[in-house]
N, C-alpha and C. Protein backbone atom coordinates (compact mmCIF):
# COMPACT_ATOMS: atom_id res chain seq x y z
N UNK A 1 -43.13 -8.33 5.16
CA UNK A 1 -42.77 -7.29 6.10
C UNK A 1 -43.40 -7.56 7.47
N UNK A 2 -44.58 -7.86 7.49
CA UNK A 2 -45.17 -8.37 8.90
C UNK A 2 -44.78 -9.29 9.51
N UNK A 3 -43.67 -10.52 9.22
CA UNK A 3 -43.04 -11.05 9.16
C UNK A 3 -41.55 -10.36 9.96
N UNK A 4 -41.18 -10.16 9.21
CA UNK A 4 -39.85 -9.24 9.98
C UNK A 4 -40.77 -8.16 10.77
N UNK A 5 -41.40 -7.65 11.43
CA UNK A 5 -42.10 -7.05 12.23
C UNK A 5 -41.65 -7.39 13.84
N UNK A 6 -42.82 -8.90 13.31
CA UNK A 6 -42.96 -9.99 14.45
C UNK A 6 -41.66 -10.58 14.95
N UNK A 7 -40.81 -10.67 14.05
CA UNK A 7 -39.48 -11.02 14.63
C UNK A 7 -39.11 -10.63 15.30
N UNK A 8 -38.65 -9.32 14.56
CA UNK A 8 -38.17 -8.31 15.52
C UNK A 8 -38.79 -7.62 16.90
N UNK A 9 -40.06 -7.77 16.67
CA UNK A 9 -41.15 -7.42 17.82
C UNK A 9 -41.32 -6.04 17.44
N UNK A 10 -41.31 -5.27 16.26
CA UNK A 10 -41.64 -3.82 16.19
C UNK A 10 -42.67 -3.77 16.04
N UNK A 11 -43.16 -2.58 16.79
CA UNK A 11 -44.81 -2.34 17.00
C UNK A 11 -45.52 -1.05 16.31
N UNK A 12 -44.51 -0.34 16.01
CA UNK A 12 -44.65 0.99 15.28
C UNK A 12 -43.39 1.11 14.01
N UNK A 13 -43.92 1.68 12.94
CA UNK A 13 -42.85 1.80 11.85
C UNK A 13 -41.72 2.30 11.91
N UNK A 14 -41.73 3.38 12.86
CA UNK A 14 -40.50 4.47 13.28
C UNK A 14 -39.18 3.70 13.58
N UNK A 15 -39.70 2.42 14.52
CA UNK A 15 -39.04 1.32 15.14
C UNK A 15 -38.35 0.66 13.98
N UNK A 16 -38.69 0.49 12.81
CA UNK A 16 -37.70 0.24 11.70
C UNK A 16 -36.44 0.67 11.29
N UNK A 17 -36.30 1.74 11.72
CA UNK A 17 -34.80 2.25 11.58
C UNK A 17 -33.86 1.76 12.19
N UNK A 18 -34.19 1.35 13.02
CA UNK A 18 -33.42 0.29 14.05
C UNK A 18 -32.23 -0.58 13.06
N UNK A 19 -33.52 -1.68 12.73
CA UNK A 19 -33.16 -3.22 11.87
C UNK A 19 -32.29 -2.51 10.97
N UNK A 20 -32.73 -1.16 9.90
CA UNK A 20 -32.13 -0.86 9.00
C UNK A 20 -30.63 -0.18 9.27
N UNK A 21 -30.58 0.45 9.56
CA UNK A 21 -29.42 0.87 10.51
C UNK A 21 -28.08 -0.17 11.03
N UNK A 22 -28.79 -1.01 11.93
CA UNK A 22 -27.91 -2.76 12.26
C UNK A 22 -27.41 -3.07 10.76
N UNK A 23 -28.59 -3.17 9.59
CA UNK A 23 -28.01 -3.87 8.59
C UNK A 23 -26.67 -3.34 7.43
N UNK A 24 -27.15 -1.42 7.51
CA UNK A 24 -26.57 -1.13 6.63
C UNK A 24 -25.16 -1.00 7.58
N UNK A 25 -24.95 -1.15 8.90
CA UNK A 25 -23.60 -0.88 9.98
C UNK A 25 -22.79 -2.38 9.43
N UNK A 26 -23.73 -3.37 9.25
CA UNK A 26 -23.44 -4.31 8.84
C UNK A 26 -22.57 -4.72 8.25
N UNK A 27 -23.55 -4.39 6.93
CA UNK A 27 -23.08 -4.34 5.89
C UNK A 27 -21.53 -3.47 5.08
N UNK A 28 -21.39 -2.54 6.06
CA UNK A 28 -20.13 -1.99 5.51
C UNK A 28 -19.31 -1.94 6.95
N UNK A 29 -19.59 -3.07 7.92
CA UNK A 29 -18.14 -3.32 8.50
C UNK A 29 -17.64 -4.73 8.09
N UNK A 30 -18.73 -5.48 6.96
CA UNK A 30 -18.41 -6.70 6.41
C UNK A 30 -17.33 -5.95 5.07
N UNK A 31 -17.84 -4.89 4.73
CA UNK A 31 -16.97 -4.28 3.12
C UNK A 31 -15.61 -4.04 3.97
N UNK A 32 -15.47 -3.80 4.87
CA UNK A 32 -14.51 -3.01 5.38
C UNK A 32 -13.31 -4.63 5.48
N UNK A 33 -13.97 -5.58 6.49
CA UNK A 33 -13.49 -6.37 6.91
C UNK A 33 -12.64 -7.28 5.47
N UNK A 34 -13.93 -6.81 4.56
CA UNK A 34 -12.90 -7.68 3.42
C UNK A 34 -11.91 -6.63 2.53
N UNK A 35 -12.18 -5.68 2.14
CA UNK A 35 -11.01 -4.91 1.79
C UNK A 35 -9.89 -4.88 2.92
N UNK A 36 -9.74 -5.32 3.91
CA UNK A 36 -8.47 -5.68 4.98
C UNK A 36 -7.67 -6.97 4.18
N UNK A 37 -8.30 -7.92 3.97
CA UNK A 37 -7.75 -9.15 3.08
C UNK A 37 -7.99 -8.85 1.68
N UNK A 38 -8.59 -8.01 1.14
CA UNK A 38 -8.29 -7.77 -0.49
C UNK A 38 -7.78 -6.89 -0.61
N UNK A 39 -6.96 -6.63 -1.41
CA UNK A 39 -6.30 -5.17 -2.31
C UNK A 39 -6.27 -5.85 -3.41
N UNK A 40 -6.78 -4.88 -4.68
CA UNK A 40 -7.11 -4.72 -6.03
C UNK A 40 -7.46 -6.16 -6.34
N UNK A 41 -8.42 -6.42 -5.93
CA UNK A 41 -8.85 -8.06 -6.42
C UNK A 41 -10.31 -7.60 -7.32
N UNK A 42 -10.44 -8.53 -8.04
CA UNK A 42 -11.19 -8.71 -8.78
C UNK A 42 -12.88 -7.88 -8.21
N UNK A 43 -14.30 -7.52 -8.72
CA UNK A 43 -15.00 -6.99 -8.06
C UNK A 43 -15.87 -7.81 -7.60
N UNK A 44 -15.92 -8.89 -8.42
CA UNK A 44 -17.14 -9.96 -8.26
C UNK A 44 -16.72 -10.79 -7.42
N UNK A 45 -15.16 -11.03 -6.50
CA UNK A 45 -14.78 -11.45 -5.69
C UNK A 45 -14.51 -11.06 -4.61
N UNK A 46 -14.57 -9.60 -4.55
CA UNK A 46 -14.84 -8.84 -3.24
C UNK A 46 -15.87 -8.69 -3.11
N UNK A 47 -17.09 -8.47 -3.79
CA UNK A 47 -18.48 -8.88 -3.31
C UNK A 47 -18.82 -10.06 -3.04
N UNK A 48 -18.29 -10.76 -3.36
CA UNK A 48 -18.63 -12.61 -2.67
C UNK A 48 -17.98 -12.26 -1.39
N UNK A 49 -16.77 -12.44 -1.39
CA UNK A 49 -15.81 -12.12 -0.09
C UNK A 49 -17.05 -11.31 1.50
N UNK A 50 -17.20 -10.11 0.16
CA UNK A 50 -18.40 -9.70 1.61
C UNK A 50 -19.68 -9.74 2.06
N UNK A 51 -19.89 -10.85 1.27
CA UNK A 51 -21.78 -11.60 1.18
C UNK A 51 -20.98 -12.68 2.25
N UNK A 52 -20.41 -13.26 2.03
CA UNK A 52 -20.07 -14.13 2.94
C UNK A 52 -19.30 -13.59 4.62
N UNK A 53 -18.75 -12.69 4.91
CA UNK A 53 -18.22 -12.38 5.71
C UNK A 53 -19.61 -11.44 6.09
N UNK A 54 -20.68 -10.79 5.93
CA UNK A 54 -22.01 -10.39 6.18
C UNK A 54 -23.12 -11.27 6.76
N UNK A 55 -22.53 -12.72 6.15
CA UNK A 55 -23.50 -13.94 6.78
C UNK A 55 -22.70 -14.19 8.14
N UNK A 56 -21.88 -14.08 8.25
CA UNK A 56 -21.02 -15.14 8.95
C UNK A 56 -21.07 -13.85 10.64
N UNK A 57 -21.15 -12.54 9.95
CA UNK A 57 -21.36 -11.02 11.08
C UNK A 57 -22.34 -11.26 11.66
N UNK A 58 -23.74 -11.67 10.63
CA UNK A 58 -25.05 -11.41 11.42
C UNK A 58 -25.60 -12.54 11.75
N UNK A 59 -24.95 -14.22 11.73
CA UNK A 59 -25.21 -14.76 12.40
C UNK A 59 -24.42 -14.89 14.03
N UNK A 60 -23.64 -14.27 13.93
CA UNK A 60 -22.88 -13.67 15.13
C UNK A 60 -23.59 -13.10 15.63
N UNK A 61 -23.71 -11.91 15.26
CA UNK A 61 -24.96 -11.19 15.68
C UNK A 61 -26.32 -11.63 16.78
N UNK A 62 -26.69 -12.26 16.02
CA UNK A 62 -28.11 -12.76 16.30
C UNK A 62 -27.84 -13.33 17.48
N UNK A 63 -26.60 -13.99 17.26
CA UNK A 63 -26.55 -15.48 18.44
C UNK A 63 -26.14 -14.14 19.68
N UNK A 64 -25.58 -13.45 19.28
CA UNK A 64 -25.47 -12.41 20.54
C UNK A 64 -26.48 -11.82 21.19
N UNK A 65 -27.85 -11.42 20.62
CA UNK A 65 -28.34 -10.82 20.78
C UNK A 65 -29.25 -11.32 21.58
N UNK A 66 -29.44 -12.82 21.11
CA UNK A 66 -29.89 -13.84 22.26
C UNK A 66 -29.88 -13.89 23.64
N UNK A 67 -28.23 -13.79 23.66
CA UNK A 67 -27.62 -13.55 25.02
C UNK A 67 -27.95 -12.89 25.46
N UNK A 68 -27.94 -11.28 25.30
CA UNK A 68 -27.80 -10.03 25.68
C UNK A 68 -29.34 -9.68 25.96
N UNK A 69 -30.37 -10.36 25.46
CA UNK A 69 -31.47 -9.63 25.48
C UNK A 69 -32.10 -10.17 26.90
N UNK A 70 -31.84 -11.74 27.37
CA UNK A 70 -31.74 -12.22 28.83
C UNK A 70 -31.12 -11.64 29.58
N UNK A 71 -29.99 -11.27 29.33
CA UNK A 71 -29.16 -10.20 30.53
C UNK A 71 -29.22 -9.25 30.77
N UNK A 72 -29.41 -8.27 29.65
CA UNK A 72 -29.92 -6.60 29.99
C UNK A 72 -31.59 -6.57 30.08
N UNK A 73 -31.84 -7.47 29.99
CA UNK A 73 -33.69 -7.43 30.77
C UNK A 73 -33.93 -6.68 29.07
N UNK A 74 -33.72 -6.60 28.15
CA UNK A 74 -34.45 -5.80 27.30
C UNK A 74 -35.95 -6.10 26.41
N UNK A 75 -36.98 -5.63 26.73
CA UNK A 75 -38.18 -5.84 26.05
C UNK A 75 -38.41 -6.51 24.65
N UNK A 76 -37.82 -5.32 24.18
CA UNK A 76 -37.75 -5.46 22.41
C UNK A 76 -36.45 -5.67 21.73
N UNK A 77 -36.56 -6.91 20.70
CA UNK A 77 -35.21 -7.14 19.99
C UNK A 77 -34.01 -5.61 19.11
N UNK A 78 -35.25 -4.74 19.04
CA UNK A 78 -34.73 -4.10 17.98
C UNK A 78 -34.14 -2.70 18.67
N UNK A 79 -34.62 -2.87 20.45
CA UNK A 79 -34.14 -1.89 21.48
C UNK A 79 -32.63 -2.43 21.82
N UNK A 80 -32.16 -4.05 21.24
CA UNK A 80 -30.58 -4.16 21.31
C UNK A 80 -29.79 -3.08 19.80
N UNK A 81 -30.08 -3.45 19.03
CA UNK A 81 -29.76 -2.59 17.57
C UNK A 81 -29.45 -0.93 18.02
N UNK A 82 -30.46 -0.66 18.96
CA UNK A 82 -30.28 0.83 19.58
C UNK A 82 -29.45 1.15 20.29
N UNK A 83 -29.52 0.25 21.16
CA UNK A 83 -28.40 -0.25 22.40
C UNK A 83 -26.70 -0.13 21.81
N UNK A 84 -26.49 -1.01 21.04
CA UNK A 84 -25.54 -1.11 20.14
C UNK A 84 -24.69 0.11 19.51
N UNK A 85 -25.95 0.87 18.96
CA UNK A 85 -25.51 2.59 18.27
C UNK A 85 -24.92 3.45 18.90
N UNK A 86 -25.67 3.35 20.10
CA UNK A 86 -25.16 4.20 21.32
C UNK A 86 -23.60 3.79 21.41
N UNK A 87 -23.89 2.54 21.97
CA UNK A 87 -22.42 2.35 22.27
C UNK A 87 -20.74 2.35 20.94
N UNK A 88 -21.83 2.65 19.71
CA UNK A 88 -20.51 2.51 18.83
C UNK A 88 -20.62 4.35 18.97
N UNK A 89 -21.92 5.41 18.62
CA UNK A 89 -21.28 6.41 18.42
C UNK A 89 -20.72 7.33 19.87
N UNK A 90 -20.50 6.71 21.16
CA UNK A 90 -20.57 7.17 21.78
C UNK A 90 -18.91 7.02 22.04
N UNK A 91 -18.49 5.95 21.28
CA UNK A 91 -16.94 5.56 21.72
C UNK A 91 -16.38 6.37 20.44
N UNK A 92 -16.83 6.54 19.35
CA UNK A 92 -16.52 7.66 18.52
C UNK A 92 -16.47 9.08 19.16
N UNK A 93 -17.60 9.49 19.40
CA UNK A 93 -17.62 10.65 19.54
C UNK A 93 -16.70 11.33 21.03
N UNK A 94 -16.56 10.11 21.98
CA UNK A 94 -15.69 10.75 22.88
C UNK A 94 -14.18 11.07 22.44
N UNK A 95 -13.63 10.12 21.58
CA UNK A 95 -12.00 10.34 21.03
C UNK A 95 -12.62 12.08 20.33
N UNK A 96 -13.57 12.29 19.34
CA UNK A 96 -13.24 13.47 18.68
C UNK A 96 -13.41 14.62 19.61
N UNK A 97 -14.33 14.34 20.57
CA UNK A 97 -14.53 15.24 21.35
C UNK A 97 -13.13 15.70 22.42
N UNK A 98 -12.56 14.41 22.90
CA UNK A 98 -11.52 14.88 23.61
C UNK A 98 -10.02 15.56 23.02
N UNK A 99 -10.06 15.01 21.52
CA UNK A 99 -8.67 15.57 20.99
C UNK A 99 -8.71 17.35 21.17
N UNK A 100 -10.33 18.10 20.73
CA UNK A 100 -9.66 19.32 20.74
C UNK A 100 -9.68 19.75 22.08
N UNK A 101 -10.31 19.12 23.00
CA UNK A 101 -9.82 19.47 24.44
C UNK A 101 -8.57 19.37 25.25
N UNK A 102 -7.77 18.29 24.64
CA UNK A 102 -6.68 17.85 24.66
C UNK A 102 -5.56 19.25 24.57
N UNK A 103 -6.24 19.74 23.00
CA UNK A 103 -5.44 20.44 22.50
C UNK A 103 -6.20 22.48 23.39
N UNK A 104 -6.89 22.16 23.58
CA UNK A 104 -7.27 23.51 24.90
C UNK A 104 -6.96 23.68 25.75
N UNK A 105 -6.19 22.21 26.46
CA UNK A 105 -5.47 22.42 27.85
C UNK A 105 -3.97 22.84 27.64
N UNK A 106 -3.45 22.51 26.39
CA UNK A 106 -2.05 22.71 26.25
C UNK A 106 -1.09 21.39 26.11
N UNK A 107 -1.94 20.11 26.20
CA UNK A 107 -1.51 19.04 26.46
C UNK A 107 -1.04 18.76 25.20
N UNK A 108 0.26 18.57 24.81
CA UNK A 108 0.74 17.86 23.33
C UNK A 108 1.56 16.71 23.75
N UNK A 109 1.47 16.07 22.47
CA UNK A 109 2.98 14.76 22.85
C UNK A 109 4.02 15.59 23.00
N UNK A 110 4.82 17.00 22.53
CA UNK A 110 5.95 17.57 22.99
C UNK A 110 6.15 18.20 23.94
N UNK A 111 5.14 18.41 25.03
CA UNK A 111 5.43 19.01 25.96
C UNK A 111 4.98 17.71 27.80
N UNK A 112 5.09 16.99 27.05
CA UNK A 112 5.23 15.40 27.94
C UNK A 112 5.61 14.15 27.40
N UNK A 113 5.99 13.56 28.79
CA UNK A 113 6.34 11.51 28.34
C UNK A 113 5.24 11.40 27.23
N UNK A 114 5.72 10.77 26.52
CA UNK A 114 4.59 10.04 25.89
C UNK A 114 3.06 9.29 26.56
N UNK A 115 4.01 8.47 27.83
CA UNK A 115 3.13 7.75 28.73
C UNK A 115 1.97 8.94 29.33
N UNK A 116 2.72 10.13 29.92
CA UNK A 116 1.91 10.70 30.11
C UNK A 116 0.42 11.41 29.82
N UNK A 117 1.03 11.62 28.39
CA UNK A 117 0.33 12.09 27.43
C UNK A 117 -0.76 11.38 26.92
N UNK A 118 -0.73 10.40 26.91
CA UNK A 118 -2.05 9.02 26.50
C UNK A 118 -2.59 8.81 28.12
N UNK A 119 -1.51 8.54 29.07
CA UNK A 119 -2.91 8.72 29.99
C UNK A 119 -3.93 9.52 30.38
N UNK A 120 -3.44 10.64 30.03
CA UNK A 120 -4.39 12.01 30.60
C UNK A 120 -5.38 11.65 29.10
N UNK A 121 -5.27 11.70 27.46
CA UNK A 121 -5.74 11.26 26.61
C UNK A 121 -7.06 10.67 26.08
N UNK A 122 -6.47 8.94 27.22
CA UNK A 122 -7.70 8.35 27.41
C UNK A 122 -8.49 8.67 28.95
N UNK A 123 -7.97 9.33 29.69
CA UNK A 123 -8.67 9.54 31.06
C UNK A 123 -9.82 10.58 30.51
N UNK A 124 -9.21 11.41 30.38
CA UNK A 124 -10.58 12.83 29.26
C UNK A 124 -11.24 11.95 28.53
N UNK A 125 -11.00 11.03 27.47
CA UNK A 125 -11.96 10.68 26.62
C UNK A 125 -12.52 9.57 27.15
N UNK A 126 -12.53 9.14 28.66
CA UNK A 126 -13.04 8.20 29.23
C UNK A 126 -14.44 9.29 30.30
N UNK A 127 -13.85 10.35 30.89
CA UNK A 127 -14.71 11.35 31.13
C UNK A 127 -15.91 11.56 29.90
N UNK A 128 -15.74 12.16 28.92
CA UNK A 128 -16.24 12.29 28.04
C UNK A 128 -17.58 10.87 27.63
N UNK A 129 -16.98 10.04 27.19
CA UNK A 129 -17.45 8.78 27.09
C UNK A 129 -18.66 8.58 28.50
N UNK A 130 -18.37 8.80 29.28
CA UNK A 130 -19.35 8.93 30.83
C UNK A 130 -20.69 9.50 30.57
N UNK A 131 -20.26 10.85 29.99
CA UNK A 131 -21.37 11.66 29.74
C UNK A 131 -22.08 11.41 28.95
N UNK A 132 -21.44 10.75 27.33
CA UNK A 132 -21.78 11.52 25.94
C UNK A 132 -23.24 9.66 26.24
N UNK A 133 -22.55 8.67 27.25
CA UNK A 133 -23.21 7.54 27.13
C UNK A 133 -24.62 7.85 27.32
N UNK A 134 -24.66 8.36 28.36
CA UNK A 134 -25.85 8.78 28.81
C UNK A 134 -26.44 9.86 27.81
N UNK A 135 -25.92 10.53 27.48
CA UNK A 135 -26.83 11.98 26.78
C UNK A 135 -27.10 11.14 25.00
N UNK A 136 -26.28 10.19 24.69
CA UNK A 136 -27.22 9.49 23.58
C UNK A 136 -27.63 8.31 23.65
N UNK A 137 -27.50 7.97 24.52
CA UNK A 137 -28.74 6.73 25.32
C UNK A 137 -30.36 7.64 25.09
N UNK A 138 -30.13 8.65 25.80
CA UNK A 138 -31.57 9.57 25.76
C UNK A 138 -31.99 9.90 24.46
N UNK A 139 -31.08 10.36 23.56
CA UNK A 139 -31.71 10.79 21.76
C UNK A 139 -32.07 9.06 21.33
N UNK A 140 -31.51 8.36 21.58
CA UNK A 140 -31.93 6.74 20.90
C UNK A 140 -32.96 6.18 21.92
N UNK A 141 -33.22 6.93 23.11
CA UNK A 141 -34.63 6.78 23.52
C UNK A 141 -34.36 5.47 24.14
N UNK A 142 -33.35 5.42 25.18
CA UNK A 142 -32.89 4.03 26.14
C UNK A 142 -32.01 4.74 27.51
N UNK A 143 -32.68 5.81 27.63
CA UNK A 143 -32.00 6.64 28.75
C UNK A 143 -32.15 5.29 29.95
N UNK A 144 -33.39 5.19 30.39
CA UNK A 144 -33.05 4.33 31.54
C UNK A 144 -32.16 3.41 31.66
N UNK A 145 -31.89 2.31 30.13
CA UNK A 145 -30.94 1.28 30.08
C UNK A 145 -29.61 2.07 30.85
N UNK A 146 -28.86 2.96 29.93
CA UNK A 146 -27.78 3.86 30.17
C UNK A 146 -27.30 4.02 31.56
N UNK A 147 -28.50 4.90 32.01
CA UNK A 147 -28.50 5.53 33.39
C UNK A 147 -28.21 3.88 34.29
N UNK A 148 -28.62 3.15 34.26
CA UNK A 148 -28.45 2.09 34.93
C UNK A 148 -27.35 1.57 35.05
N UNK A 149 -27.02 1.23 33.53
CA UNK A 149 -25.36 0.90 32.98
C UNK A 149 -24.42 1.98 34.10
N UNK A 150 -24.43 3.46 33.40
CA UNK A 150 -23.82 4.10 34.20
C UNK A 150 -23.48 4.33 35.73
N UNK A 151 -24.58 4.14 36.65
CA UNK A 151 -24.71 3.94 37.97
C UNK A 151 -24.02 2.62 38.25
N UNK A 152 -24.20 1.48 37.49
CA UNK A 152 -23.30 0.50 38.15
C UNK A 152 -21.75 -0.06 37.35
N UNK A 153 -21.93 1.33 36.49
CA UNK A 153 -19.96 1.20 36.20
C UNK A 153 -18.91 2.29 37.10
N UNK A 154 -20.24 3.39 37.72
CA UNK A 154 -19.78 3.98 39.19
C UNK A 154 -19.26 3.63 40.15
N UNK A 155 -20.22 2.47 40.48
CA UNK A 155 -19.85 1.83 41.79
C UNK A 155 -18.97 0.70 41.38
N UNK A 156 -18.85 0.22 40.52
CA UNK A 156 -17.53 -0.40 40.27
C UNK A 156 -16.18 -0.09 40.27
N UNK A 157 -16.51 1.09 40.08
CA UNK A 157 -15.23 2.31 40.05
C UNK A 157 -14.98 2.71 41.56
N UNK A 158 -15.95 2.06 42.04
CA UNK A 158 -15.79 2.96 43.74
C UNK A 158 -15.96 4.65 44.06
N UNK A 159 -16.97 4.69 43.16
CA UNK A 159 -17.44 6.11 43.27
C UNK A 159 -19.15 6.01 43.85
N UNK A 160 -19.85 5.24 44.55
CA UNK A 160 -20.97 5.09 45.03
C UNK A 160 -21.27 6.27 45.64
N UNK A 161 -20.78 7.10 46.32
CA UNK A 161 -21.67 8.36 46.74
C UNK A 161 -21.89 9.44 45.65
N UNK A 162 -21.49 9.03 44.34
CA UNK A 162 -22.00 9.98 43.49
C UNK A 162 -23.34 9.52 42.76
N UNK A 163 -23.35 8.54 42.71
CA UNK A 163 -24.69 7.86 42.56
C UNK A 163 -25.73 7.61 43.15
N UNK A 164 -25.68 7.21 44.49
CA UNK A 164 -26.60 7.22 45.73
C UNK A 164 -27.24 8.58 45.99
């Protein structure tokens, strides 16, 4: 265990949830990935199927994290794993959040183009997504990363006086 500690660079135990978390996300988007290519196959071959498609994720992984940990300036390995969460439950939680808003404005597919209707759709759940980045950046305790992210996907947007 001190071992995977040092790897990871965790300095306090709490910081473990991290690694565990990465692994078990892992681990069942490798189950997932292979029930896409299996239906009703054997069991001891869909568990091979996803021991192997689990190796093949988290050496992906890793080699990413490499990257990413030079580019976002990040301290600690296991502050990418955090990094990561955010950004998966945050792209979740804006679609659920925007459908019933969707459905509070009056907006349905029958009462517009279709086209219309998905743009306004993803524009709200791109609003949404703005906010929800930042407000669980802060519960996963990487507000500054966020806030940073956010300020310079502003000004990319050409919205700099809301940031300044």
């Amino acid at each position: 265990m001190k071992k995977f500690k040092e790897r990871w660079e965790i300095n306090k135990n709490w910081q473990l949830i991290f690694p565990l978390l990465g692994i078990l996300g892992l681990g069942y988007s490798s189950y997932r990935l292979c029930s896409l290519f299996l239906k009703d196959q054997h069991v001891v071959f869909q568990i091979t199927l996803t021991a192997v498609f689990f190796f093949i994720l988290l050496k992906l992984v890793l080699f990413i994290f490499k990257k990413l940990k030079t580019k976002w300036n990040v301290t600690y390995r296991w502050e990418l794993i955090s990094i990561f969460l955010v950004f998966a439950l945050t792209g979740s939680s804006s679609v659920i959040i925007g459908k019933p808003i969707i459905k509070l404005m009056g907006i349905t597919k029958d009462n517009l183009p279709s086209f219309a209707y998905w743009f306004l759709y993803i524009f709200i759940g791109f609003i949404f997504y703005q906010i929800l980045l930042v407000v669980n950046g802060w519960i996963f305790g990487q507000f500054k990363f966020f806030w940073q992210f956010e300020k310079k996907m502003l000004r990319r947007l050409g919205l700099k006086r809301f940031v300044d």
